[in-house]
C-alpha atoms as a PDB file:
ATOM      1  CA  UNK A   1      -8.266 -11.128 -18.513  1.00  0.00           C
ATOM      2  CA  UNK A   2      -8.510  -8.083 -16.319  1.00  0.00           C
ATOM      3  CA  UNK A   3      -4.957  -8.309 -14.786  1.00  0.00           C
ATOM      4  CA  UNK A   4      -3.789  -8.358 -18.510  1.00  0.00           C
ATOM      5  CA  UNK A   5      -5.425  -5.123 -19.195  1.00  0.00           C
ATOM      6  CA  UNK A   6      -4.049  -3.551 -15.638  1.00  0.00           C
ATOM      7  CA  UNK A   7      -0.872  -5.102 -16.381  1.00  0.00           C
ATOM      8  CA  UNK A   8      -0.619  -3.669 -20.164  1.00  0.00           C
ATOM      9  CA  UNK A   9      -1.863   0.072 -19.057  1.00  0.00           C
ATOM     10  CA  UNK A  10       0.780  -0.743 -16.302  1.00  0.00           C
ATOM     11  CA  UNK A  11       3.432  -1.285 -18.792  1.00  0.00           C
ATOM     12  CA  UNK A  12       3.050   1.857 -20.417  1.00  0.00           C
ATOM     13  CA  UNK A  13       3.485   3.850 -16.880  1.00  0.00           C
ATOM     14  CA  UNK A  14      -0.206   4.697 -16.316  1.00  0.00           C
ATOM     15  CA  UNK A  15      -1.682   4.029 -13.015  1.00  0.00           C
ATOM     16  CA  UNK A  16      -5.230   1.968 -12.782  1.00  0.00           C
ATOM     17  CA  UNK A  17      -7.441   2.040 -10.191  1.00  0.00           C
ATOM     18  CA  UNK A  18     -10.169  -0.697 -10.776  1.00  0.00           C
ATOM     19  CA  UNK A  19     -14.308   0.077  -9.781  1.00  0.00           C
ATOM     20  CA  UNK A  20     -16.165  -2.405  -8.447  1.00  0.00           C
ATOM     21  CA  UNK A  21     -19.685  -2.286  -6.738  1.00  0.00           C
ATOM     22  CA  UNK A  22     -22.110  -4.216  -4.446  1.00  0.00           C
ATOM     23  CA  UNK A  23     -25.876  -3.151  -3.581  1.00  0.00           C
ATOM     24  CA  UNK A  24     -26.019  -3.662   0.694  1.00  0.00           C
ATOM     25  CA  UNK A  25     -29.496  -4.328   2.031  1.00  0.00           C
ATOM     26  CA  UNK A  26     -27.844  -4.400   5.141  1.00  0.00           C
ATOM     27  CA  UNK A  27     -24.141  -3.860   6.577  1.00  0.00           C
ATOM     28  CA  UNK A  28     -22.500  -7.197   6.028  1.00  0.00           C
ATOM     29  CA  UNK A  29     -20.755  -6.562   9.994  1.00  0.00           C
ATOM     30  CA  UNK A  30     -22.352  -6.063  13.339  1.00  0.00           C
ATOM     31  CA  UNK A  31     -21.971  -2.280  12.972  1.00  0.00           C
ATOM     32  CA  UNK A  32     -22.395  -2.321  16.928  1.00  0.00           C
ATOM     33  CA  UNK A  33     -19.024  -4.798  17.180  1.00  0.00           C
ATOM     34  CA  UNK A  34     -16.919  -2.416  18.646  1.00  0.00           C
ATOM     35  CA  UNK A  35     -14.066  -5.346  18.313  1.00  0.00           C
ATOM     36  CA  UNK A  36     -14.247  -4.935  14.607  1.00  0.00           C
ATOM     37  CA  UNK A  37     -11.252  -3.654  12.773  1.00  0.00           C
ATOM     38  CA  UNK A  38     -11.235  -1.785   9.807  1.00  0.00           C
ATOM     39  CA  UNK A  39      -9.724  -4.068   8.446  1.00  0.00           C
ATOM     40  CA  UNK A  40     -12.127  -7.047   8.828  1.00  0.00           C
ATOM     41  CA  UNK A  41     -15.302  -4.574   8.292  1.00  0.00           C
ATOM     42  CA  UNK A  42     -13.114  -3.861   4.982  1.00  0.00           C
ATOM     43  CA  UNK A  43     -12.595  -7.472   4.334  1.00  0.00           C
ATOM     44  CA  UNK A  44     -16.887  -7.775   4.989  1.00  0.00           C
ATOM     45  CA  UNK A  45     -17.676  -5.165   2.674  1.00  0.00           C
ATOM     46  CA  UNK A  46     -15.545  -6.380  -0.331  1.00  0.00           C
ATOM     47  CA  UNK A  47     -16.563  -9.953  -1.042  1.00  0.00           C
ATOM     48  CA  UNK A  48     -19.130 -10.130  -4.236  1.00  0.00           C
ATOM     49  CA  UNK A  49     -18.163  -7.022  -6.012  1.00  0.00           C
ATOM     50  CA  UNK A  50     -19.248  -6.641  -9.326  1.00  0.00           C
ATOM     51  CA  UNK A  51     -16.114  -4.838 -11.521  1.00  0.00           C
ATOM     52  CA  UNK A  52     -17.243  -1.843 -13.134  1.00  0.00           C
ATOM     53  CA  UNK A  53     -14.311  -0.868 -15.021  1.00  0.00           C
ATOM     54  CA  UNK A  54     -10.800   0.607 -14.617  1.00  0.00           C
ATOM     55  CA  UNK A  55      -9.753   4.004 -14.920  1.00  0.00           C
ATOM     56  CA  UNK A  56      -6.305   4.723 -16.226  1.00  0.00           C
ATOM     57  CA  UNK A  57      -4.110   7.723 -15.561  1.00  0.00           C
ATOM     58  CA  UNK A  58      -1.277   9.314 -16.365  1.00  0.00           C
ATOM     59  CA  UNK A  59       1.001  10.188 -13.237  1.00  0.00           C
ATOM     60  CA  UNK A  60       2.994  13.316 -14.743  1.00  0.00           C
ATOM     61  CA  UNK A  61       6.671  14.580 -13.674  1.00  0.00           C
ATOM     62  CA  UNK A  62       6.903  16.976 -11.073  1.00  0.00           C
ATOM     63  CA  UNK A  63       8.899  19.677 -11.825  1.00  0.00           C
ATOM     64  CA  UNK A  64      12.319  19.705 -12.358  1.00  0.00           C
ATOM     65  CA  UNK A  65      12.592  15.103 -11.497  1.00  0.00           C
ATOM     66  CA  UNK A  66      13.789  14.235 -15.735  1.00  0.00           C
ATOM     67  CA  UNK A  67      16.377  17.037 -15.113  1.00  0.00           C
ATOM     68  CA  UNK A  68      17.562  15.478 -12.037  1.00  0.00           C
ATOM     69  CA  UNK A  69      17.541  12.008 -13.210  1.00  0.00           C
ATOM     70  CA  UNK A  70      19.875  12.660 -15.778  1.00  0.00           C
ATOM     71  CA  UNK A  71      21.958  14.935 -13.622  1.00  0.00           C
ATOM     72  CA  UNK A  72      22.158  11.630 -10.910  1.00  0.00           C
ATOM     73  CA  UNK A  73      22.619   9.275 -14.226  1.00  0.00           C
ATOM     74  CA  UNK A  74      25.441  12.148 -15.194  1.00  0.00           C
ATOM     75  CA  UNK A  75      26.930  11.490 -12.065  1.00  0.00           C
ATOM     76  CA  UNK A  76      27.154   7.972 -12.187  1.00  0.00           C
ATOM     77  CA  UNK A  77      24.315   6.959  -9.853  1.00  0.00           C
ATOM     78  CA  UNK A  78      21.886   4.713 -10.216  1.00  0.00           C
ATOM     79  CA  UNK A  79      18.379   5.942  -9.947  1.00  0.00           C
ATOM     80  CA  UNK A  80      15.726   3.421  -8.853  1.00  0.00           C
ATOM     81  CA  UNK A  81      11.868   5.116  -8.640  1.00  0.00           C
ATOM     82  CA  UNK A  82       9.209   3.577  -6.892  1.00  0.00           C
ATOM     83  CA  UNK A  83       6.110   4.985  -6.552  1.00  0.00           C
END
């Protein structure tokens, strides 16, 4: 159920960033592991979250980008955006 809801503010161009939460008594990582990537102290950290809610945004133009799109369009190119 909550992919559909990132998926349909998704649809309509917005970006979503989802909050989640866990209480620590205690680092879930030997904080003194030295060996420890970021990744795996990352990987630690985010097991049992508790979703919070998602926030939803809108990701505006920059300046001048429609005016170039169709100009590139105009021109016959294709114009692929990924952000």
């Amino acid at each position: 159920a909550v992919l559909d809801v990132v998926d349909a503010y998704s649809s309509k161009a917005l970006r979503v960033l989802a909050i989640a939460t866990r209480a620590f008594g205690h680092m879930p990582f030997d904080v003194e592991d030295e060996d420890l990537t970021t990744d795996q102290k990352f990987e630690a950290c985010r097991k049992d979250l508790r979703l919070v809610g998602l926030v939803a945004s809108i990701d505006p133009d920059r300046d001048g980008v429609p005016e170039s799109v169709v100009a590139a369009r105009e021109a016959g190119i294709r114009v692929v955006m990924i952000t």
